[in-house]
C-alpha atoms as a PDB file:
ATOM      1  CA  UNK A   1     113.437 -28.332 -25.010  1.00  0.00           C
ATOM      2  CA  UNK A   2     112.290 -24.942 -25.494  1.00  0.00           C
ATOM      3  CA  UNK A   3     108.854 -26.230 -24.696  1.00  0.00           C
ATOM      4  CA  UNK A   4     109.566 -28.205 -22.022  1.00  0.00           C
ATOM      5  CA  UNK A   5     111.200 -24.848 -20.186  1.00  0.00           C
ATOM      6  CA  UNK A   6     107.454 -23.153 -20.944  1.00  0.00           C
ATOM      7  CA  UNK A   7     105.773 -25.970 -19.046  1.00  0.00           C
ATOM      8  CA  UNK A   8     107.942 -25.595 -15.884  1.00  0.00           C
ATOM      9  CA  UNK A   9     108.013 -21.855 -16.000  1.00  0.00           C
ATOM     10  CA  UNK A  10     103.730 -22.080 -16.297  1.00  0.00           C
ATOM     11  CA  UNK A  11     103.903 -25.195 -13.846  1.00  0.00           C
ATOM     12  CA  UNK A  12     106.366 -22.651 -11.372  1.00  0.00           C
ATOM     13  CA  UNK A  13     103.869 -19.818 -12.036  1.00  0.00           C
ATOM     14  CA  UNK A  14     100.588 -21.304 -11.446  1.00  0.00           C
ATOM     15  CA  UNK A  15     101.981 -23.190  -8.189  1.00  0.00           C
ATOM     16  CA  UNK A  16     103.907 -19.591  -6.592  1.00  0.00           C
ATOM     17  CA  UNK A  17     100.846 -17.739  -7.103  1.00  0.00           C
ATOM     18  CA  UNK A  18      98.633 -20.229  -5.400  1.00  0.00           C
ATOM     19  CA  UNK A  19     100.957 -19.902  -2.616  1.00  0.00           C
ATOM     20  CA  UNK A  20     100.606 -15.932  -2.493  1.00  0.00           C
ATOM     21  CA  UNK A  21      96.438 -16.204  -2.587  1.00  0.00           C
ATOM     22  CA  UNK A  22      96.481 -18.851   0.216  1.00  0.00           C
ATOM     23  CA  UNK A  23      99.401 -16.703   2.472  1.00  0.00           C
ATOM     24  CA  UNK A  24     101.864 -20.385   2.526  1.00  0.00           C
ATOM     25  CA  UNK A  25     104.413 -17.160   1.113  1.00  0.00           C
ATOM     26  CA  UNK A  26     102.902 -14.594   3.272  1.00  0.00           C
ATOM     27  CA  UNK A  27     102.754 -10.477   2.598  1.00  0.00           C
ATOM     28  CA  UNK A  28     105.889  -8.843   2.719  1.00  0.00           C
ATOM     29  CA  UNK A  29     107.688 -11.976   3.864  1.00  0.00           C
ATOM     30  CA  UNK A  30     111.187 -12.374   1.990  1.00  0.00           C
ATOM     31  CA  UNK A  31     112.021 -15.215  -0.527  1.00  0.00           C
ATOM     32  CA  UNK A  32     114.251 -16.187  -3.002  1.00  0.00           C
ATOM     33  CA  UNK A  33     114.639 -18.559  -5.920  1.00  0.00           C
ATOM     34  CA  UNK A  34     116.758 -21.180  -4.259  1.00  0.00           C
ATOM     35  CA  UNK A  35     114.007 -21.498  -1.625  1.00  0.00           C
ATOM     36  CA  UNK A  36     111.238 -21.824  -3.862  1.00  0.00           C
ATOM     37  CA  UNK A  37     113.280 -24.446  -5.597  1.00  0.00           C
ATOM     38  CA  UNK A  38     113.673 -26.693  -2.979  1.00  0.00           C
ATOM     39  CA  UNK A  39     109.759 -26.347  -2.113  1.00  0.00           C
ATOM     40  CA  UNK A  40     108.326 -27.157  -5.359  1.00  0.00           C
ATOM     41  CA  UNK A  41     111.026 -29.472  -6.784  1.00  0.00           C
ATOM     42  CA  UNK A  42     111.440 -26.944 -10.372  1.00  0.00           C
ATOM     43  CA  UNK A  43     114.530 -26.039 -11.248  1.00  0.00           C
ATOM     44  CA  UNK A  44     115.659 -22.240 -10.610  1.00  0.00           C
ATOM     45  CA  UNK A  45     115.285 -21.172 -14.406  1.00  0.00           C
ATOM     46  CA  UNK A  46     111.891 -21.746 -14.729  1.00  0.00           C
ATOM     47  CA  UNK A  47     111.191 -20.466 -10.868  1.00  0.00           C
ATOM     48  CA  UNK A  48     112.886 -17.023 -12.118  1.00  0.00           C
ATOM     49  CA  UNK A  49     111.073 -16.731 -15.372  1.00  0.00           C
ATOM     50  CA  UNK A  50     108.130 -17.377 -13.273  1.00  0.00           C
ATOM     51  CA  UNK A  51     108.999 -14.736 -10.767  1.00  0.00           C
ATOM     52  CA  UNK A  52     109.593 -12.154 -13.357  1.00  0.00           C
ATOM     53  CA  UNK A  53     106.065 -12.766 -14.439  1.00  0.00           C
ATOM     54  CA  UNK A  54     104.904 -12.679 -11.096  1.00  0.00           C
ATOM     55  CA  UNK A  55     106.587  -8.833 -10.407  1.00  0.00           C
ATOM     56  CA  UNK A  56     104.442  -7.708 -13.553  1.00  0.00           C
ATOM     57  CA  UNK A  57     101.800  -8.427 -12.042  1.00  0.00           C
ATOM     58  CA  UNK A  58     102.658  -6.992  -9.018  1.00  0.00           C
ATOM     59  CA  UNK A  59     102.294 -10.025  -6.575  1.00  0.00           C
ATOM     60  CA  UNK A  60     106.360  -9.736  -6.070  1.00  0.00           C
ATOM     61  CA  UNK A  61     108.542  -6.933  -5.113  1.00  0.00           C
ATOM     62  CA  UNK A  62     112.172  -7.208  -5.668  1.00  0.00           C
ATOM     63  CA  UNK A  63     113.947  -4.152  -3.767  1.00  0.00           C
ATOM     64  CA  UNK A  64     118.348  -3.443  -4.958  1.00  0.00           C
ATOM     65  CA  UNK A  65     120.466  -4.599  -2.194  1.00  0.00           C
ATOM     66  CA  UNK A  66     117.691  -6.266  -0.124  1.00  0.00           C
ATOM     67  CA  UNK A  67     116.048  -9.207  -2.107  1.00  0.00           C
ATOM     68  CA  UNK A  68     112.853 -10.359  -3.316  1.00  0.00           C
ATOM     69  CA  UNK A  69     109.742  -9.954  -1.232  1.00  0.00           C
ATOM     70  CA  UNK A  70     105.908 -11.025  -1.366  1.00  0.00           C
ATOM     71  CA  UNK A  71     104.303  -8.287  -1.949  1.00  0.00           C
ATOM     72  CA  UNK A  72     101.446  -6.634   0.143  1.00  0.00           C
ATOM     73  CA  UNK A  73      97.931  -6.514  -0.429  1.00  0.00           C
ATOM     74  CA  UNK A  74      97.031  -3.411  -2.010  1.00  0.00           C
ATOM     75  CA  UNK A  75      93.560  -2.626  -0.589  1.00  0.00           C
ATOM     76  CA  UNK A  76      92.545   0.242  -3.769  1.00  0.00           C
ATOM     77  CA  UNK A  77      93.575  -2.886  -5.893  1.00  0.00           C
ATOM     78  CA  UNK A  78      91.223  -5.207  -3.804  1.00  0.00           C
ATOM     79  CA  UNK A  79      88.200  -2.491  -4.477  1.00  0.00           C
ATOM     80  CA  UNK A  80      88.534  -1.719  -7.852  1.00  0.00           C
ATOM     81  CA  UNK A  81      89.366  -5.633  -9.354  1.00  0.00           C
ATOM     82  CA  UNK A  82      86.086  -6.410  -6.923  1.00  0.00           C
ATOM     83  CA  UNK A  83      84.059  -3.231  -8.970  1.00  0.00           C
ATOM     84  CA  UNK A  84      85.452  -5.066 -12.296  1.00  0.00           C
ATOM     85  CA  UNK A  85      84.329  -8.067 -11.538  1.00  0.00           C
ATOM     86  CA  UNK A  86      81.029  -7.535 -10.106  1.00  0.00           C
ATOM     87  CA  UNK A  87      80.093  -5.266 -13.183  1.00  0.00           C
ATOM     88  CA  UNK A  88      81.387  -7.878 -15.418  1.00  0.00           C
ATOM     89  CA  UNK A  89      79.901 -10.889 -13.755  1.00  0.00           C
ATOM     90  CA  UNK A  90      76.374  -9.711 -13.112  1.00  0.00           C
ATOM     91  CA  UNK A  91      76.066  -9.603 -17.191  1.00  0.00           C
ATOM     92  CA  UNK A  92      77.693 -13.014 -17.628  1.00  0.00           C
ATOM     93  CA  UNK A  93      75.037 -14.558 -15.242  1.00  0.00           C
ATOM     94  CA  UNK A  94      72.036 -12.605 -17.018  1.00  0.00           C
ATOM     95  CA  UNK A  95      73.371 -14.038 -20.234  1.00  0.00           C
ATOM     96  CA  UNK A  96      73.803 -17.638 -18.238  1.00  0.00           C
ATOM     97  CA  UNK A  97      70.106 -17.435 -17.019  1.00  0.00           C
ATOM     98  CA  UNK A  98      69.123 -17.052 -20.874  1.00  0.00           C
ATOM     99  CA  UNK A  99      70.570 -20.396 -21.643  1.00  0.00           C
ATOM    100  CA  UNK A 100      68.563 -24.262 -20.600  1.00  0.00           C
ATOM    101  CA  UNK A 101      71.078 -26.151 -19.236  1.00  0.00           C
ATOM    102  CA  UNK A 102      71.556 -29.769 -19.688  1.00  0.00           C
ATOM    103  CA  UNK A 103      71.241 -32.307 -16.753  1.00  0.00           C
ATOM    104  CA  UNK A 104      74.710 -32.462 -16.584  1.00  0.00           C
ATOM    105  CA  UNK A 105      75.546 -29.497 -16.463  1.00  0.00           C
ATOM    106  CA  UNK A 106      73.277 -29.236 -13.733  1.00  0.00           C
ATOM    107  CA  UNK A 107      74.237 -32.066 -11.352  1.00  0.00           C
ATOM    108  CA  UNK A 108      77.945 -30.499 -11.908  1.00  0.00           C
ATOM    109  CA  UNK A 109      77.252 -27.475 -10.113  1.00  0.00           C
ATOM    110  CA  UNK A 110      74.938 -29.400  -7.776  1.00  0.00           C
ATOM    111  CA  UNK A 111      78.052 -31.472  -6.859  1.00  0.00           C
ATOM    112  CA  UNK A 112      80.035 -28.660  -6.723  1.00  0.00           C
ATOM    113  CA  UNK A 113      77.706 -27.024  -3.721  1.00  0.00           C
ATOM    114  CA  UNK A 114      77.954 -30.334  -2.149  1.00  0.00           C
ATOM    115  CA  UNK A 115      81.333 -30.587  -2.252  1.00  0.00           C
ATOM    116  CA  UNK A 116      81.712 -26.665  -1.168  1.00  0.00           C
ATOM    117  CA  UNK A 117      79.906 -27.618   1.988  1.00  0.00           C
ATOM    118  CA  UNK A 118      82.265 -30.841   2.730  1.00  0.00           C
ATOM    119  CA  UNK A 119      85.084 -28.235   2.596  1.00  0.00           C
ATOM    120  CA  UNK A 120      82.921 -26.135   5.173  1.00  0.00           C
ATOM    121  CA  UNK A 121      82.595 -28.997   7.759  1.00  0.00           C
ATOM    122  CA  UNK A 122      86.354 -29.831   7.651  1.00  0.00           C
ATOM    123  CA  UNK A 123      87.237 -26.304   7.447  1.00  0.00           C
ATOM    124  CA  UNK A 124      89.384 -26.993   4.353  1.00  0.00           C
ATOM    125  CA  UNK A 125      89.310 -23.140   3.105  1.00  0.00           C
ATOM    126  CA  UNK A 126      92.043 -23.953   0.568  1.00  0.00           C
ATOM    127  CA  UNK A 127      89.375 -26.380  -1.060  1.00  0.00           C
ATOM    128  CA  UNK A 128      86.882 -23.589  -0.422  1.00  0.00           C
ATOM    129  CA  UNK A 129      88.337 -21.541  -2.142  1.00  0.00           C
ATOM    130  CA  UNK A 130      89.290 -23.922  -5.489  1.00  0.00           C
ATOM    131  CA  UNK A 131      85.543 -24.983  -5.469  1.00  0.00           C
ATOM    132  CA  UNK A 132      84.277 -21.322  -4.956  1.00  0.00           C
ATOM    133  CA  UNK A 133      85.933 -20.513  -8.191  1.00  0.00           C
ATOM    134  CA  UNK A 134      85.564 -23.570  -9.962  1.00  0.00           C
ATOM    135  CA  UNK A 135      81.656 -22.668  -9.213  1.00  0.00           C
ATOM    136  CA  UNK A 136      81.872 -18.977 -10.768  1.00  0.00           C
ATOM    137  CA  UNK A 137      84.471 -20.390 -13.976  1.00  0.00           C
ATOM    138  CA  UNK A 138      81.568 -22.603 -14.945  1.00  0.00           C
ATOM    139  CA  UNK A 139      79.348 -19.565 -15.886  1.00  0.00           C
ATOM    140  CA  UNK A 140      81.988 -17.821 -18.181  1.00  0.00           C
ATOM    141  CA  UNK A 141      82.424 -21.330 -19.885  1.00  0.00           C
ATOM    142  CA  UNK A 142      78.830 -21.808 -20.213  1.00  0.00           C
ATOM    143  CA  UNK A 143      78.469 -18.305 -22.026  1.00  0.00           C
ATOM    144  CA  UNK A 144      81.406 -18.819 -24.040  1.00  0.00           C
ATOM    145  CA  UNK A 145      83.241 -16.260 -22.174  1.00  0.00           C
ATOM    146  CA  UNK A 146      86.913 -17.975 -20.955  1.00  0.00           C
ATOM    147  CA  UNK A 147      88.921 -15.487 -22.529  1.00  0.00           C
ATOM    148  CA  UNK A 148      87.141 -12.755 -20.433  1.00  0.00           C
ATOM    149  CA  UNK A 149      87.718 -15.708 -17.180  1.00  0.00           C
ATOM    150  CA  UNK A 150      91.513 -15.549 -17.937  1.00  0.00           C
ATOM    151  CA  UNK A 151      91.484 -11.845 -17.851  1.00  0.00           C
ATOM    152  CA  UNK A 152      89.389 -11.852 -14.850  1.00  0.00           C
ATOM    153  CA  UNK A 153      91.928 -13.840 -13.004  1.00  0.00           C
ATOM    154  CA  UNK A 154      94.790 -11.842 -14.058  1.00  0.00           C
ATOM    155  CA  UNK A 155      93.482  -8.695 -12.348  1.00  0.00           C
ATOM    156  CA  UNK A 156      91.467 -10.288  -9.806  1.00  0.00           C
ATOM    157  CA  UNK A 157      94.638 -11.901  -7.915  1.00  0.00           C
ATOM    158  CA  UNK A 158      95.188  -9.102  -5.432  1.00  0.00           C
ATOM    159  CA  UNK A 159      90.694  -9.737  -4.425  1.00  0.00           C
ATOM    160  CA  UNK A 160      91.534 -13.528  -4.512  1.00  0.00           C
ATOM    161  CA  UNK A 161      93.770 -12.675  -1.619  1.00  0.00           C
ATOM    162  CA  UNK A 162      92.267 -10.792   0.596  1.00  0.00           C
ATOM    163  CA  UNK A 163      88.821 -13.511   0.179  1.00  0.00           C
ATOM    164  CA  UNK A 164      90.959 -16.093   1.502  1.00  0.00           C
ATOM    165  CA  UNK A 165      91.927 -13.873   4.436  1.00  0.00           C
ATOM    166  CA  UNK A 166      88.164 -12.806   5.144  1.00  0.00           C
ATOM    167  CA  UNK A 167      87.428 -16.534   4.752  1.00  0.00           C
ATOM    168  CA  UNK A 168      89.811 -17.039   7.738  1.00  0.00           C
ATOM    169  CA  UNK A 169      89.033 -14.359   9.965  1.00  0.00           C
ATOM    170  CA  UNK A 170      85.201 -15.715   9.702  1.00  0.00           C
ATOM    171  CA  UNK A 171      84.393 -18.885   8.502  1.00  0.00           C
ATOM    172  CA  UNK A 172      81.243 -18.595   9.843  1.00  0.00           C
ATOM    173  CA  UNK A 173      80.467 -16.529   6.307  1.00  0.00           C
ATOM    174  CA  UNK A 174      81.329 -19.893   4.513  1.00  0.00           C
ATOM    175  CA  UNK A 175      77.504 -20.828   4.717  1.00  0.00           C
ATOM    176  CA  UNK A 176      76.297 -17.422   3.092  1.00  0.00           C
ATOM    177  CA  UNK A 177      78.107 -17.748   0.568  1.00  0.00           C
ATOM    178  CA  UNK A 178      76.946 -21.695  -0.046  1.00  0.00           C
ATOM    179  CA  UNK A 179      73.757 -19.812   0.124  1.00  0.00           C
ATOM    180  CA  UNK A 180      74.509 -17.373  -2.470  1.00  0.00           C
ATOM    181  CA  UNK A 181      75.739 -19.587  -4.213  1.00  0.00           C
ATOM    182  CA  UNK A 182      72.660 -22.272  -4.292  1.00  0.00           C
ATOM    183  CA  UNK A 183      70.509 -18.697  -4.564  1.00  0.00           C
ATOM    184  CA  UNK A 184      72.736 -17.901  -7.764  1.00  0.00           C
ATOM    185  CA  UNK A 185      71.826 -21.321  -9.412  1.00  0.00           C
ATOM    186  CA  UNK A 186      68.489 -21.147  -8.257  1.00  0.00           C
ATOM    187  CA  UNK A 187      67.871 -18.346 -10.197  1.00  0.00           C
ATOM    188  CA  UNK A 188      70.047 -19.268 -13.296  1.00  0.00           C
ATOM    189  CA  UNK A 189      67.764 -22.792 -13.271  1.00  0.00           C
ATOM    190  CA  UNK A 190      64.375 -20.386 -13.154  1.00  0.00           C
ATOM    191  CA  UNK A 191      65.659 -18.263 -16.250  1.00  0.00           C
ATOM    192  CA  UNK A 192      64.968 -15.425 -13.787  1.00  0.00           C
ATOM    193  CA  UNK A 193      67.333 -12.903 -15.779  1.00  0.00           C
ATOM    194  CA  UNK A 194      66.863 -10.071 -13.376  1.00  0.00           C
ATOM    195  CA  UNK A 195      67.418 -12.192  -9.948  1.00  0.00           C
ATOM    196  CA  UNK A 196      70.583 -13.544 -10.850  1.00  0.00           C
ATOM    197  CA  UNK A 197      71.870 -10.362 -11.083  1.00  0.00           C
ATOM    198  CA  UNK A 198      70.840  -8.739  -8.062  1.00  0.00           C
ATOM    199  CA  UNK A 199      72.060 -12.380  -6.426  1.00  0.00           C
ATOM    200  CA  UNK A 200      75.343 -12.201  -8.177  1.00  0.00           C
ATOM    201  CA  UNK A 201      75.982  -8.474  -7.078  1.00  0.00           C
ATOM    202  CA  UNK A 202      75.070  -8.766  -3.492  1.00  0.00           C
ATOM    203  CA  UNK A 203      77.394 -12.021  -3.142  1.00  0.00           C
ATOM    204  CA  UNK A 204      80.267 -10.211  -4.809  1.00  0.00           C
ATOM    205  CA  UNK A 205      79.632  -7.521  -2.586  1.00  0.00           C
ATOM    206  CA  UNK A 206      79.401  -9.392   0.726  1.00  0.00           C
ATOM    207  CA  UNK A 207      83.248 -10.298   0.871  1.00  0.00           C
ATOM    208  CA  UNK A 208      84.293  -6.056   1.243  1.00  0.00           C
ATOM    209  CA  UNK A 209      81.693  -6.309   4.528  1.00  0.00           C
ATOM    210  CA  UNK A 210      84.502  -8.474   6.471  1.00  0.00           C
ATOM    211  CA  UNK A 211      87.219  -5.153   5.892  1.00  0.00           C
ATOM    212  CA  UNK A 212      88.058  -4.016   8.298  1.00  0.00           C
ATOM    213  CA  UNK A 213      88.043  -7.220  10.800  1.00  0.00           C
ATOM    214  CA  UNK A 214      90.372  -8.640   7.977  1.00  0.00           C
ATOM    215  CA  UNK A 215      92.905  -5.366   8.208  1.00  0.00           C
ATOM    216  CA  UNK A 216      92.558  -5.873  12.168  1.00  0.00           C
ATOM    217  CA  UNK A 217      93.552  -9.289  11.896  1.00  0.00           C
ATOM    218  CA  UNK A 218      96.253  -8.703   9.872  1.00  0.00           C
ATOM    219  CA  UNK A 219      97.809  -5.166   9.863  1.00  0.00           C
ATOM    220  CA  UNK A 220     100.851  -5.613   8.380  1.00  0.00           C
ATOM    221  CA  UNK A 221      99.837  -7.643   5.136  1.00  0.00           C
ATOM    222  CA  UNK A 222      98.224  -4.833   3.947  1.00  0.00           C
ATOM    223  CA  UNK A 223      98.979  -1.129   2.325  1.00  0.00           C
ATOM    224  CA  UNK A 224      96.870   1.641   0.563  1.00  0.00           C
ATOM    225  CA  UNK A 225      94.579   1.118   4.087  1.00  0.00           C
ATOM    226  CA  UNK A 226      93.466   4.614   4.365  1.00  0.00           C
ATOM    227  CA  UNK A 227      92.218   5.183   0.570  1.00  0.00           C
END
């Protein structure tokens, strides 16, 4: 039983968070466990378990004598989780360009471009967004890093955010990063140790370009603006 109750509380988790990074529960809009119930079908022990993990890490607010709240988007969090990652990630890919992959390993990412730029053409930014990732997870699996992918995700939540924002205030950037991405690959394929890294850096970098159309799009999911 006891078990069961983990599963729905991870189940609740994984599925309220997903709904935070894609704005379905938008910043600073109110909620509350009975609500979330009814959406995903979980009972309302699990959905609080999985909101009490969710106000650790700081993705809900719940204020006395008001209620529960989606949090905002802390823009200091945004820069410094994107600084983590980007100095992280650039040694991951050196380490993946040291490796010869197998064919298919290969024609996995290959699909996963080509299926990134079906989700371009229908404008499907959720799927975007699952691919995008699925793209960069494969790299820290390669290099038997998924512990350091699990912490990744756990602080990068508040940059996973704000990219799906950029990605609708300019969709237009969807192809660049296809391109970076095909670059990135390129470059892992060619051993080329030092490219990847400059690729993987600039690409990391590009999403913080879109800033401060993404704040003038949407003013009020944001705080820590003027850091």
């Amino acid at each position: 039983m006891l078990k069961r109750q983990s599963n729905l509380t991870d189940q609740a988790y994984d599925l309220i968070s997903q709904k935070i990074i894609k704005t379905i529960y938008k910043p600073g809009s109110r909620i509350s466990e009975k609500i979330i119930a009814a959406d995903l079908k979980i009972g309302r022990t699990p959905i609080r378990e999985a909101l009490l993990r969710l106000r650790q890490e700081q993705l809900i607010d719940i204020i006395p004598q008001s209620g529960t709240y989606i949090s905002k988007i802390d823009l200091k969090a945004v820069r410094d989780a994107r600084f983590v990652r980007t100095s992280i990630e650039q040694e991951i890919m050196k380490q993946a360009a040291e490796i010869i992959m197998s064919d298919s390993e290969r024609i996995s990412l290959e699909i996963n471009l080509q299926n990134q730029d079906k989700a371009m053409t229908i404008e499907d930014l959720n799927l975007f967004l699952d691919l995008d990732n699925e793209f960069h997870h494969f790299f820290y699996q390669l290099t038997n890093h998924e512990e350091v992918w699990s912490w990744i995700k756990t602080i990068n939540v508040q940059f996973d955010r704000y990219r799906f924002l950029s990605l609708i205030v300019n969709q237009l950037s969807l192809n660049e990063l296809i391109t970076d991405h095909e670059n990135i690959l390129k470059a892992v394929l060619k051993n080329d140790v030092k490219q990847v890294a400059q690729f993987t850096k600039r690409h990391l970098e590009r999403a913080l370009e879109e800033e401060k159309s993404v704040i003038a799009e949407f003013p009020d999911y944001f705080t820590n603006t003027n850091i």
